[in-house]
Structure formats: C-alpha cells, structure tokens
PDB file of N, CA and C in Angstrom:
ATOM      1  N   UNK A   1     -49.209  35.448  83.609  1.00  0.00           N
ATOM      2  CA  UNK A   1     -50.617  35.385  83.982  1.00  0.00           C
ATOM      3  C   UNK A   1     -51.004  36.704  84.636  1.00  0.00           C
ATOM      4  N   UNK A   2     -52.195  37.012  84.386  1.00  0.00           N
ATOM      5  CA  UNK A   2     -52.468  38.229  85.106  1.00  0.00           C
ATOM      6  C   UNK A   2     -52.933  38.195  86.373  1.00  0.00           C
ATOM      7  N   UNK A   3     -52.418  39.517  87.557  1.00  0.00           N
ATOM      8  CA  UNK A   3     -51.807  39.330  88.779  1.00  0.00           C
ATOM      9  C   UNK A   3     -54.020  38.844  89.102  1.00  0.00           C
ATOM     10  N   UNK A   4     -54.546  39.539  88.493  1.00  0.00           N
ATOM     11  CA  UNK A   4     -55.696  39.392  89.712  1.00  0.00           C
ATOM     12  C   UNK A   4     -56.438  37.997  89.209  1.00  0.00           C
ATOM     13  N   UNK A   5     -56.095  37.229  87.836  1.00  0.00           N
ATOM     14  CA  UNK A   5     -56.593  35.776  87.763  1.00  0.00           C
ATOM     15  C   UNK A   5     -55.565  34.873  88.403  1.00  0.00           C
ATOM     16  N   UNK A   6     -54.285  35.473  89.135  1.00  0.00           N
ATOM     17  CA  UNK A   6     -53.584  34.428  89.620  1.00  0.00           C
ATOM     18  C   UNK A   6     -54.198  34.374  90.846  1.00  0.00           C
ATOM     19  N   UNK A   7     -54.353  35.784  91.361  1.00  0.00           N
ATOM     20  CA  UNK A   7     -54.988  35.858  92.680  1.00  0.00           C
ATOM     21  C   UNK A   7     -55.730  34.774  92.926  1.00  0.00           C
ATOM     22  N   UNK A   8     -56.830  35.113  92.382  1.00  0.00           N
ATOM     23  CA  UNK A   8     -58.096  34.168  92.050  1.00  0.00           C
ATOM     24  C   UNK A   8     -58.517  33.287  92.089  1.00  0.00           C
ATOM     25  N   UNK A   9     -57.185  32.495  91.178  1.00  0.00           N
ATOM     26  CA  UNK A   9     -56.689  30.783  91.648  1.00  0.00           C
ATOM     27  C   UNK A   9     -56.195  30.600  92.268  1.00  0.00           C
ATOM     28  N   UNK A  10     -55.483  31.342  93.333  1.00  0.00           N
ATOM     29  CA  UNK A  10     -54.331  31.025  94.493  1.00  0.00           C
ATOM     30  C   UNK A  10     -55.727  30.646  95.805  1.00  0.00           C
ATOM     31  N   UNK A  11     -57.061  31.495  95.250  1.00  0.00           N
ATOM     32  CA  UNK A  11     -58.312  31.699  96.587  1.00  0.00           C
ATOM     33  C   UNK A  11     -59.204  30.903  96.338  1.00  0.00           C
ATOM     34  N   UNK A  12     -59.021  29.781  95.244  1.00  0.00           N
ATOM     35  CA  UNK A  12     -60.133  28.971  95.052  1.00  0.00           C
ATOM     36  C   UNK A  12     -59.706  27.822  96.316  1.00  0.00           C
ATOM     37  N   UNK A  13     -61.076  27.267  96.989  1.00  0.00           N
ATOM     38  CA  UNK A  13     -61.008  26.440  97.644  1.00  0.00           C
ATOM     39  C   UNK A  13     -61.524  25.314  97.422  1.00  0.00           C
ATOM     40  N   UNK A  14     -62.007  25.277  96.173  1.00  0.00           N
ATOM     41  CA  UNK A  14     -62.591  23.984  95.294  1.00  0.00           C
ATOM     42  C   UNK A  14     -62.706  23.697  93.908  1.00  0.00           C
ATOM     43  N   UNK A  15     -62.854  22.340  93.399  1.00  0.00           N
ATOM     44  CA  UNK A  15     -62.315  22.723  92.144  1.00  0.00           C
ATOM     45  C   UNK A  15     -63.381  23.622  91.376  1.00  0.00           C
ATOM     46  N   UNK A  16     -64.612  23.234  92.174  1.00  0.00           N
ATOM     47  CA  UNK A  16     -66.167  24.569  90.824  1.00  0.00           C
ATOM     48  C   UNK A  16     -65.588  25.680  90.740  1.00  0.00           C
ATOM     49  N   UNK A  17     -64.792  26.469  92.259  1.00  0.00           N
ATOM     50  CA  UNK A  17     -64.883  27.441  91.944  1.00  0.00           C
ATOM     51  C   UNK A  17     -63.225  27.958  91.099  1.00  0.00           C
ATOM     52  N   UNK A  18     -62.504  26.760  91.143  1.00  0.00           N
ATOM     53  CA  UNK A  18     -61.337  26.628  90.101  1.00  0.00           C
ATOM     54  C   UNK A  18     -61.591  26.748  88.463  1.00  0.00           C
ATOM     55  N   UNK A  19     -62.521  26.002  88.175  1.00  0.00           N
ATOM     56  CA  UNK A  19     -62.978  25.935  86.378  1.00  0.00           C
ATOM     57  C   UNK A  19     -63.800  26.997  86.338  1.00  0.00           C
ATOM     58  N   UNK A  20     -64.326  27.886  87.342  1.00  0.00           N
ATOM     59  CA  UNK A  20     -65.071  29.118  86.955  1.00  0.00           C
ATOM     60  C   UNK A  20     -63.859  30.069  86.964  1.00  0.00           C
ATOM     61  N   UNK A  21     -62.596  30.063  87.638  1.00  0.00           N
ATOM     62  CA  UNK A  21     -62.302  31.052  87.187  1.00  0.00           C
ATOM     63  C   UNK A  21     -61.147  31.071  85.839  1.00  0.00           C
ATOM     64  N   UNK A  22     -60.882  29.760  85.849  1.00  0.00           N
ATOM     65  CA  UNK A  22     -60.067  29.284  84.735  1.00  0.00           C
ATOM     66  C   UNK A  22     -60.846  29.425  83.231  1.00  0.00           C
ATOM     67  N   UNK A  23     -62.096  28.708  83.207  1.00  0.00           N
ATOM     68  CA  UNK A  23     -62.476  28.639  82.455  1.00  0.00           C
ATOM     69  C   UNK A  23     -64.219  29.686  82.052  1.00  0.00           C
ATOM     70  N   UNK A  24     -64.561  29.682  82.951  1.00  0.00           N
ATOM     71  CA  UNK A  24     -65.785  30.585  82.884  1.00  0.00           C
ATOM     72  C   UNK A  24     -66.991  29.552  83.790  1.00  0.00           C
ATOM     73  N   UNK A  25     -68.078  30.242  83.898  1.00  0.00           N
ATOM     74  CA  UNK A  25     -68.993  29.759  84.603  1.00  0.00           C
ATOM     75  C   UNK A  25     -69.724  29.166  83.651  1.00  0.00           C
ATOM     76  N   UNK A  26     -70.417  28.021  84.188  1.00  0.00           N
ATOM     77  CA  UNK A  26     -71.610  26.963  83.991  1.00  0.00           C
ATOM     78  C   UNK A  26     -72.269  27.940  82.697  1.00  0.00           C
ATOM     79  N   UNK A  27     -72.446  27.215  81.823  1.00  0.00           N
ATOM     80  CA  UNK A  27     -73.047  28.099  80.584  1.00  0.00           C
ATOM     81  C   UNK A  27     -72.255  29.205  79.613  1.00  0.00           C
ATOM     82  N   UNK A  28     -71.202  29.562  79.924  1.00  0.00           N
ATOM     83  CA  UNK A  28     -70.320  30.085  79.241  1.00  0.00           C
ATOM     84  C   UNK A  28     -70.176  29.622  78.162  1.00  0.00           C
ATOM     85  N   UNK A  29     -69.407  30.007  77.013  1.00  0.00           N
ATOM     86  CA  UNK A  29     -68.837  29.194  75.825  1.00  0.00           C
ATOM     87  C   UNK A  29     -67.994  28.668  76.184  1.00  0.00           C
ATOM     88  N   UNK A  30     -66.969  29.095  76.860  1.00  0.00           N
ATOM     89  CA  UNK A  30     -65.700  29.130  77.183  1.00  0.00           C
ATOM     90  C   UNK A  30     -65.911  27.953  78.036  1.00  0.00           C
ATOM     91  N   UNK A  31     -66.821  27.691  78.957  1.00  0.00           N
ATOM     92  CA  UNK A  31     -66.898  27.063  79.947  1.00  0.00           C
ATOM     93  C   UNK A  31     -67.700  25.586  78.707  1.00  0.00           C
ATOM     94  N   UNK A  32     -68.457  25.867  78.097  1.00  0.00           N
ATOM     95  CA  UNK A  32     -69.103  24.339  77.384  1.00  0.00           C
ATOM     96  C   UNK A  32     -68.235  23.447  76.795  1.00  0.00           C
ATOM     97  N   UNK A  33     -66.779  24.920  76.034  1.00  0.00           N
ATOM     98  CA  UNK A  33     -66.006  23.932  75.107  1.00  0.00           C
ATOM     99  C   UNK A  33     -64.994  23.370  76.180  1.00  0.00           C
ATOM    100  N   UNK A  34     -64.712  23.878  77.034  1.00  0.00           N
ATOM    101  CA  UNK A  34     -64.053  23.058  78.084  1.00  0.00           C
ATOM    102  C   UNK A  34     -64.539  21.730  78.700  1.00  0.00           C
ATOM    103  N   UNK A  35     -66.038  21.798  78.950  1.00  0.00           N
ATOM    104  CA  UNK A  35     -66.604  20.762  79.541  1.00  0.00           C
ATOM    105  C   UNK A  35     -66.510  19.062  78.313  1.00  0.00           C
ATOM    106  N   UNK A  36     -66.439  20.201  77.333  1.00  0.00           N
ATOM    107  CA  UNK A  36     -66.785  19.097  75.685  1.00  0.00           C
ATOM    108  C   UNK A  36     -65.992  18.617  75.483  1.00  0.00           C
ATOM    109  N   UNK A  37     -64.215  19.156  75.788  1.00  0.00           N
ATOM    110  CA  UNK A  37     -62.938  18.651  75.619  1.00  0.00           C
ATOM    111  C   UNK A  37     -63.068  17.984  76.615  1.00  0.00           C
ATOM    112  N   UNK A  38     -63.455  18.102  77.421  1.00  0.00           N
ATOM    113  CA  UNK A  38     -63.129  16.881  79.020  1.00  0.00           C
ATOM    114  C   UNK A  38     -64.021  15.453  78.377  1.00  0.00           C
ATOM    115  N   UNK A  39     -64.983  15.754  78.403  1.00  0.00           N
ATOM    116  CA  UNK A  39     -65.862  14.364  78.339  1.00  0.00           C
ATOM    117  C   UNK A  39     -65.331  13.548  76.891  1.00  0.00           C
ATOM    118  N   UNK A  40     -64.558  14.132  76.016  1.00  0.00           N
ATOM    119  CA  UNK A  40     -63.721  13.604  74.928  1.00  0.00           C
ATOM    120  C   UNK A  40     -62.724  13.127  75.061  1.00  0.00           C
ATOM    121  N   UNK A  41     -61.805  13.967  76.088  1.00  0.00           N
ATOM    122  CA  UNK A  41     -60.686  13.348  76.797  1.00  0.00           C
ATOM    123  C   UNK A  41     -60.934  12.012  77.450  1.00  0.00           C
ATOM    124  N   UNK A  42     -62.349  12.179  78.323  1.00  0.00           N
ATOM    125  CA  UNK A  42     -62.471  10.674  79.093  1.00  0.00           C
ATOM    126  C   UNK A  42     -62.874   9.714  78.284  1.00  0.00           C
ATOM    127  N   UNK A  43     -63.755   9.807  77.165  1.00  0.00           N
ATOM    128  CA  UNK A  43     -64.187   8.762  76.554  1.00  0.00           C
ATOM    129  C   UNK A  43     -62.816   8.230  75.812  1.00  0.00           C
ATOM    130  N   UNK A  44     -61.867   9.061  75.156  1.00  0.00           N
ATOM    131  CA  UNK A  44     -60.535   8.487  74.907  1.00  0.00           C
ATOM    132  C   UNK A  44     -59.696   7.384  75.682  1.00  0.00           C
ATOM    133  N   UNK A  45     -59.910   8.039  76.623  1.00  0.00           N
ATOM    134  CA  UNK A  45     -59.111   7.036  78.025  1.00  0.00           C
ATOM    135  C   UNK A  45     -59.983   5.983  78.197  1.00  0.00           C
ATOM    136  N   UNK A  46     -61.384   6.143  78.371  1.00  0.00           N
ATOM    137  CA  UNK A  46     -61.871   4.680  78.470  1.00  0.00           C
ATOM    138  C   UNK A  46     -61.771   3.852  77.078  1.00  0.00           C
ATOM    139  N   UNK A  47     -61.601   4.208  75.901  1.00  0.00           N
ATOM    140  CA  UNK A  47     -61.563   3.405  74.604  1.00  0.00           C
ATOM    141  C   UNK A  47     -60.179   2.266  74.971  1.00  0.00           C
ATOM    142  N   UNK A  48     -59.031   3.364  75.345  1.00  0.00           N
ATOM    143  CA  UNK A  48     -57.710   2.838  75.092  1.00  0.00           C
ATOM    144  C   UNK A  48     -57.754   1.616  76.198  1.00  0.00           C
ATOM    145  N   UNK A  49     -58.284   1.929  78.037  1.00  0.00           N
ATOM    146  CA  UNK A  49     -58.345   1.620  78.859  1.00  0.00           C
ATOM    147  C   UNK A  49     -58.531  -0.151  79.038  1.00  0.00           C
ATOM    148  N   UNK A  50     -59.921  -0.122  78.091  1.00  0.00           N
ATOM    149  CA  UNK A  50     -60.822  -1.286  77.626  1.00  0.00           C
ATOM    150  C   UNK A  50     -60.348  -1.926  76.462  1.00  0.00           C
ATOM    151  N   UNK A  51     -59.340  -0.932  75.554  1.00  0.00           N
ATOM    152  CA  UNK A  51     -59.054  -1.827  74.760  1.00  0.00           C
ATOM    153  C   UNK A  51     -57.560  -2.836  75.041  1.00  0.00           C
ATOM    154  N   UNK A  52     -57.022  -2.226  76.417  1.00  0.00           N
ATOM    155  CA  UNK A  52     -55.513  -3.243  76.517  1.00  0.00           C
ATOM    156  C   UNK A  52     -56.105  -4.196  77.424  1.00  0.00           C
ATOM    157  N   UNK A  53     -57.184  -3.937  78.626  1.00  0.00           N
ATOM    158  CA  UNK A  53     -58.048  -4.627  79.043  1.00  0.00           C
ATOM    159  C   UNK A  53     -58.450  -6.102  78.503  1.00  0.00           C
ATOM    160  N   UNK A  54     -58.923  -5.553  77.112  1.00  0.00           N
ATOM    161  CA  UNK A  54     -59.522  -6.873  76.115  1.00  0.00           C
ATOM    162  C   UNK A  54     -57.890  -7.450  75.673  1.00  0.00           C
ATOM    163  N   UNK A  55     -56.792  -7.259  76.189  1.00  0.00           N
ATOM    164  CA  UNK A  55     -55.621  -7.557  75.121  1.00  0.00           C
ATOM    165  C   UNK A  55     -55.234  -7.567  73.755  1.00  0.00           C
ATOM    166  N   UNK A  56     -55.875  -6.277  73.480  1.00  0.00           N
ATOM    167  CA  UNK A  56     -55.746  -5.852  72.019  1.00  0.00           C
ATOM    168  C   UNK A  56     -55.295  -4.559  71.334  1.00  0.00           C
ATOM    169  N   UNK A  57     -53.812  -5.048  70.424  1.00  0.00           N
ATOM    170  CA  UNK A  57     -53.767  -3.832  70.321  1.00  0.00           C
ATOM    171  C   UNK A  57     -54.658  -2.894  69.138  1.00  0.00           C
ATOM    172  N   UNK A  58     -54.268  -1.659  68.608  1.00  0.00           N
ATOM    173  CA  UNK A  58     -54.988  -0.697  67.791  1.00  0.00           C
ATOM    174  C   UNK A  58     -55.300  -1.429  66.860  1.00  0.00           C
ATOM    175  N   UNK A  59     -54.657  -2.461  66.484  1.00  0.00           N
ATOM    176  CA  UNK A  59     -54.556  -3.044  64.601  1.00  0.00           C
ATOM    177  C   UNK A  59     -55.521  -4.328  64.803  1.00  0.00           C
ATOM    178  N   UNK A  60     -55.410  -4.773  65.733  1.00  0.00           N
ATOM    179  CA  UNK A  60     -56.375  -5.908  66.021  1.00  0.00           C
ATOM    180  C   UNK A  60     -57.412  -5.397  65.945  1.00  0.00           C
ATOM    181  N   UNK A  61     -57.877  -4.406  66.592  1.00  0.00           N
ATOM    182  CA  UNK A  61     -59.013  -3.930  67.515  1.00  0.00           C
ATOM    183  C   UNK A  61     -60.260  -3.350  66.544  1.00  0.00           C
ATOM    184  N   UNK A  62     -59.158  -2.878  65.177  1.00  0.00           N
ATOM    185  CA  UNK A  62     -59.326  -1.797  64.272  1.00  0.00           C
ATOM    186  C   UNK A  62     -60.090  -3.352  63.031  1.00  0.00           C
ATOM    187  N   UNK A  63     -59.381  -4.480  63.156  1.00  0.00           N
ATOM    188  CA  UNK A  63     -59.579  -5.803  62.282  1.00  0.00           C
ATOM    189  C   UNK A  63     -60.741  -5.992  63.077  1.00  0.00           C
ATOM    190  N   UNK A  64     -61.302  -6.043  63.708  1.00  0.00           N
ATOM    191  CA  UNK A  64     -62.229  -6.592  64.452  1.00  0.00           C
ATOM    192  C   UNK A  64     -63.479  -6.417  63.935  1.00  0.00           C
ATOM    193  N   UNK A  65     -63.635  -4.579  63.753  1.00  0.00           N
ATOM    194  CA  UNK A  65     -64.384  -3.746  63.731  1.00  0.00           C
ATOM    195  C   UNK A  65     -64.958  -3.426  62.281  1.00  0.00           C
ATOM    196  N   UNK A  66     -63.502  -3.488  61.608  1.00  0.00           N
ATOM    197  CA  UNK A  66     -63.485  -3.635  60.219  1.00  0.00           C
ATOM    198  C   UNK A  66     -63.246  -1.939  59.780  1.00  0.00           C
ATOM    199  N   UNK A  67     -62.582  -1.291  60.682  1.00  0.00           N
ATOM    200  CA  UNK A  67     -62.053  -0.061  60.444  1.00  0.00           C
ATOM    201  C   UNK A  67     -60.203   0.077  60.635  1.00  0.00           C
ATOM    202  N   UNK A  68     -59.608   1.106  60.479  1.00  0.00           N
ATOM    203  CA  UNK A  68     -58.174   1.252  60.378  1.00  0.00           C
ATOM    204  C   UNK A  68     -57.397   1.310  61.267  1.00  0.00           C
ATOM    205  N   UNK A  69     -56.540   1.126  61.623  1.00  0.00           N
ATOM    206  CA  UNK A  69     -55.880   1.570  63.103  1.00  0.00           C
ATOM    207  C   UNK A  69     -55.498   2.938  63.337  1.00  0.00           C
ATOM    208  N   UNK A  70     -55.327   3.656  61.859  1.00  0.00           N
ATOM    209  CA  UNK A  70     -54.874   5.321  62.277  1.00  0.00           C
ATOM    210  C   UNK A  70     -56.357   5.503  62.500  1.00  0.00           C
ATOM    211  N   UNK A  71     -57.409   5.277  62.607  1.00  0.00           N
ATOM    212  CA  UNK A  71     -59.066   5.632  63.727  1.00  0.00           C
ATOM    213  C   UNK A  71     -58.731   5.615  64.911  1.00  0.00           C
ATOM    214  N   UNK A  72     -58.369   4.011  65.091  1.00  0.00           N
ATOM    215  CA  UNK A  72     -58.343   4.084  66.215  1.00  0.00           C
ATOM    216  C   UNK A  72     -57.698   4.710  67.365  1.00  0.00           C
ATOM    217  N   UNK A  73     -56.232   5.203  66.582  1.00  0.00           N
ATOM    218  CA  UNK A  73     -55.511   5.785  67.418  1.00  0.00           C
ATOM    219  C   UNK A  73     -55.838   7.295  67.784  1.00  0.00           C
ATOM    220  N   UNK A  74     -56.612   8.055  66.381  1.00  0.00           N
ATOM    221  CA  UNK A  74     -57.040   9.303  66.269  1.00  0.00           C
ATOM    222  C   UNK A  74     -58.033   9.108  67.982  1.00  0.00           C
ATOM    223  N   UNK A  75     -58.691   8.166  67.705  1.00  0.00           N
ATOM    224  CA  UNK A  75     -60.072   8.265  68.753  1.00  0.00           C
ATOM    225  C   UNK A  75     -59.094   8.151  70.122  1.00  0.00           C
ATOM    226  N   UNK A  76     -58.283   7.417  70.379  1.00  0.00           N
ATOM    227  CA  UNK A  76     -58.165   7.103  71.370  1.00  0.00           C
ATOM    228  C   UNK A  76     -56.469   8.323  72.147  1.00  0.00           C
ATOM    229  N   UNK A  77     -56.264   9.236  71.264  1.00  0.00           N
ATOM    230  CA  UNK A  77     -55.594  10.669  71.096  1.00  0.00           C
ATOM    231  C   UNK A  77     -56.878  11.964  71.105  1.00  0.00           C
ATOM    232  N   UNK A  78     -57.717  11.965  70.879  1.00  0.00           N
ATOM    233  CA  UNK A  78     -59.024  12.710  71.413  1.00  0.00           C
ATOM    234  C   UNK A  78     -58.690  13.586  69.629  1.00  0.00           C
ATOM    235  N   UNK A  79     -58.280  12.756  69.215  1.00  0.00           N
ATOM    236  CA  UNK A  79     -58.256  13.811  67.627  1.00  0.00           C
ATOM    237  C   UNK A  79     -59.044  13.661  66.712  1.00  0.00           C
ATOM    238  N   UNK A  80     -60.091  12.440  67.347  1.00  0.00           N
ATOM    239  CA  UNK A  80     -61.306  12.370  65.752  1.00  0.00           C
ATOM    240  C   UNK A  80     -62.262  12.283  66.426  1.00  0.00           C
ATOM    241  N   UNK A  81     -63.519  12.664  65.890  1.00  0.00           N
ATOM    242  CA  UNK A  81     -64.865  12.697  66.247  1.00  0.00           C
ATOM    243  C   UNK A  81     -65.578  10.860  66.458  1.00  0.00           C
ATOM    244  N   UNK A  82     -66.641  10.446  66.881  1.00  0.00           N
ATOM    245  CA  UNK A  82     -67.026   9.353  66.539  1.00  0.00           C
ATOM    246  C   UNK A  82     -68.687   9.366  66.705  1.00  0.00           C
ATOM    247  N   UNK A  83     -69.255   8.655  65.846  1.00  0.00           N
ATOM    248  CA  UNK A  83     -70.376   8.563  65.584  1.00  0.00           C
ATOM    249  C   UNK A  83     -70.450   7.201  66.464  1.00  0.00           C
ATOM    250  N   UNK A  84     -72.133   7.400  67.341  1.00  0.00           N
ATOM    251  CA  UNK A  84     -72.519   6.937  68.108  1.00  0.00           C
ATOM    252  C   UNK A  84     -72.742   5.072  67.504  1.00  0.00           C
ATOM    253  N   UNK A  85     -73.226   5.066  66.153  1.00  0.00           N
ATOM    254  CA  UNK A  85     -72.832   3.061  65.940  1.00  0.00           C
ATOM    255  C   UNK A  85     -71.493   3.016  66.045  1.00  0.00           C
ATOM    256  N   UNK A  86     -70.456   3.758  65.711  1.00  0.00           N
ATOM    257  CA  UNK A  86     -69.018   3.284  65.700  1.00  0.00           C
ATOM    258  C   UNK A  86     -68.252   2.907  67.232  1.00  0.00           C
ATOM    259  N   UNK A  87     -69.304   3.974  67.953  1.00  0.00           N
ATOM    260  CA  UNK A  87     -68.836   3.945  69.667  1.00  0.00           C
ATOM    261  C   UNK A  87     -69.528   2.756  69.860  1.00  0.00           C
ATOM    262  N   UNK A  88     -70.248   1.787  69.882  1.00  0.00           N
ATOM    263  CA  UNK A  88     -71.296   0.731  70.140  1.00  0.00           C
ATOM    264  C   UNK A  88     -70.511  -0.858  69.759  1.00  0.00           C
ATOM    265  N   UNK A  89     -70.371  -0.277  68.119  1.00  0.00           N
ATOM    266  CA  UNK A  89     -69.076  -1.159  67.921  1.00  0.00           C
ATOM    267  C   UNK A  89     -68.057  -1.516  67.773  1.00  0.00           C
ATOM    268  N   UNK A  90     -67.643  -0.555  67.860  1.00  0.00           N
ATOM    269  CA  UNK A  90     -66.218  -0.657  68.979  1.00  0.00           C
ATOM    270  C   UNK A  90     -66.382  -1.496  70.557  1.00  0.00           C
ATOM    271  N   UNK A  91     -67.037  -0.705  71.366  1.00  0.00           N
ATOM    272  CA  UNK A  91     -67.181  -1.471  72.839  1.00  0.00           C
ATOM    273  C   UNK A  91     -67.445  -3.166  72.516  1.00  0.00           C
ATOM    274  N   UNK A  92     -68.438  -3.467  71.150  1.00  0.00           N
ATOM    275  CA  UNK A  92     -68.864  -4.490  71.068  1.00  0.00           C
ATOM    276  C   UNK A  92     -67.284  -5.539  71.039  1.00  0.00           C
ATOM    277  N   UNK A  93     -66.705  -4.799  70.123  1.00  0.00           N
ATOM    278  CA  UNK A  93     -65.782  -5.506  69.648  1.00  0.00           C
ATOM    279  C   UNK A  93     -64.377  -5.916  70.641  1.00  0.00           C
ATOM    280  N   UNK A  94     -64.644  -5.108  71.699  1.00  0.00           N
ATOM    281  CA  UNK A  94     -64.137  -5.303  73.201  1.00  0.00           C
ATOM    282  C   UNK A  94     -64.769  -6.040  74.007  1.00  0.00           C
ATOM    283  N   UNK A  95     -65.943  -6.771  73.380  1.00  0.00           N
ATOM    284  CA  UNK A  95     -66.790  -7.648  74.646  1.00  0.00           C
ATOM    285  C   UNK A  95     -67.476  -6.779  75.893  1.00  0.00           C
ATOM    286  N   UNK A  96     -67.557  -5.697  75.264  1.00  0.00           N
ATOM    287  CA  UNK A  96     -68.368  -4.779  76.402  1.00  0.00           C
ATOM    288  C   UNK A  96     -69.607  -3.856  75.796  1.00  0.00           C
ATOM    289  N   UNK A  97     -70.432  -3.129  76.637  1.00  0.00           N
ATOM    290  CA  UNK A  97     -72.035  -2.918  76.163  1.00  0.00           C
ATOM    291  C   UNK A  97     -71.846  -1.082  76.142  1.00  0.00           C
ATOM    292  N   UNK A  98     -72.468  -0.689  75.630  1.00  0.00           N
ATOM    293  CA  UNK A  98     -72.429   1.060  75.768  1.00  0.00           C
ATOM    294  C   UNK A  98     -74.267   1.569  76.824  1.00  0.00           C
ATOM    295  N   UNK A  99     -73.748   2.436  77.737  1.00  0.00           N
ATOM    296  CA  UNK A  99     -75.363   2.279  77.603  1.00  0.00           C
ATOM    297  C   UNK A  99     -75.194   4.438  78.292  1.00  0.00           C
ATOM    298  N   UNK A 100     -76.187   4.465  77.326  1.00  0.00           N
ATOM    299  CA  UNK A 100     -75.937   6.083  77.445  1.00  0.00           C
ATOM    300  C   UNK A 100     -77.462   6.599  78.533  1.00  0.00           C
ATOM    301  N   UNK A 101     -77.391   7.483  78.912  1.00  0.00           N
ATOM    302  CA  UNK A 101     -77.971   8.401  79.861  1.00  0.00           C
ATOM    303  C   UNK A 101     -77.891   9.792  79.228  1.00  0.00           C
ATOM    304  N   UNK A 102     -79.554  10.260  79.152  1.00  0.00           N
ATOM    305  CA  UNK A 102     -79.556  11.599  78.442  1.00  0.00           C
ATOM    306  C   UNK A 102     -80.168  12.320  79.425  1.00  0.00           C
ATOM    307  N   UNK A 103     -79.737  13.213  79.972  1.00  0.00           N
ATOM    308  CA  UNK A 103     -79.697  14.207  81.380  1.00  0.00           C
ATOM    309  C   UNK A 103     -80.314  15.234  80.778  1.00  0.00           C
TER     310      UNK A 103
END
C-alpha cells in the first residue's frame, strides 16, 4: 500500500472520512460504484436473511416463485442483477411486503 494512503487510514477518525479515503469522495465514480456494491451486498443478505427466516431453502423458495434455484442463489451471492417485480415477488413469496423510498 502506498506509505501516504496508509498514512491516511491510520488518521481517519471515522468511518466518512475512511470511505473517502479508501474509496473517493461523495460523487466520485469510484465512490458511487462502491456505494452500489454495498446496497447489493445488503439487499443479498436481507434476501438470504428472510429467506431461512420463512424456513425455506433456495429450491423451495425458487418453487414458490416459479423461478430456479441457481437465481436464487446468484441473488442472494450479490452475482445477478434483479428486476424490481422479481424483488416484490420474491419478498411476497416469503410472506413479507417491499416498500421502497426514493430520496
């Protein structure tokens, strides 16, 4: 690592000013595709979270829905994209509601 970005991170005293120097500041590219992998990462974790929750595994979950289990596992590994009815029914198919917020 280079000595003056180790510095850098050795002097952060929070995490904002940790992902600015790791990743770039608020508006960056560098900094959006980071933010884009995170909120993909979490929606992964809540898929899997909710789906052992409901006591179901991938193949059930995937029968439910009327899609495959290598989906489900892609989605819930942050390796496939998902379109917003598939996110809806999916949750549905967990007995739970989606409800989005556009900021």
């Amino acid at each position: 690592m280079e000595e003056n970005k180790k510095e850098a991170l050795m002097n952060c005293s929070n995490l904002e000013e940790l992902l600015n120097v790791e990743f770039g500041e608020v508006g960056t590219a560098s900094r959006e595709e980071f933010d884009k992998e995170t909120e993909a990462f979490c929606l992964a974790q809540t898929l899997r979270e909710e789906r052992k929750r409901a006591g179901l595994t991938q193949q059930e979950l995937a029968e439910k829905i009327g899609t495959k289990k290598t989906y489900i596992s892609r989605l819930e590994n942050g390796k496939a994209d998902i379109q917003l009815g598939t996110l809806f029914r999916i949750f549905e198919g967990l007995g739970r509601r989606v409800s989005l917020t556009i900021l």
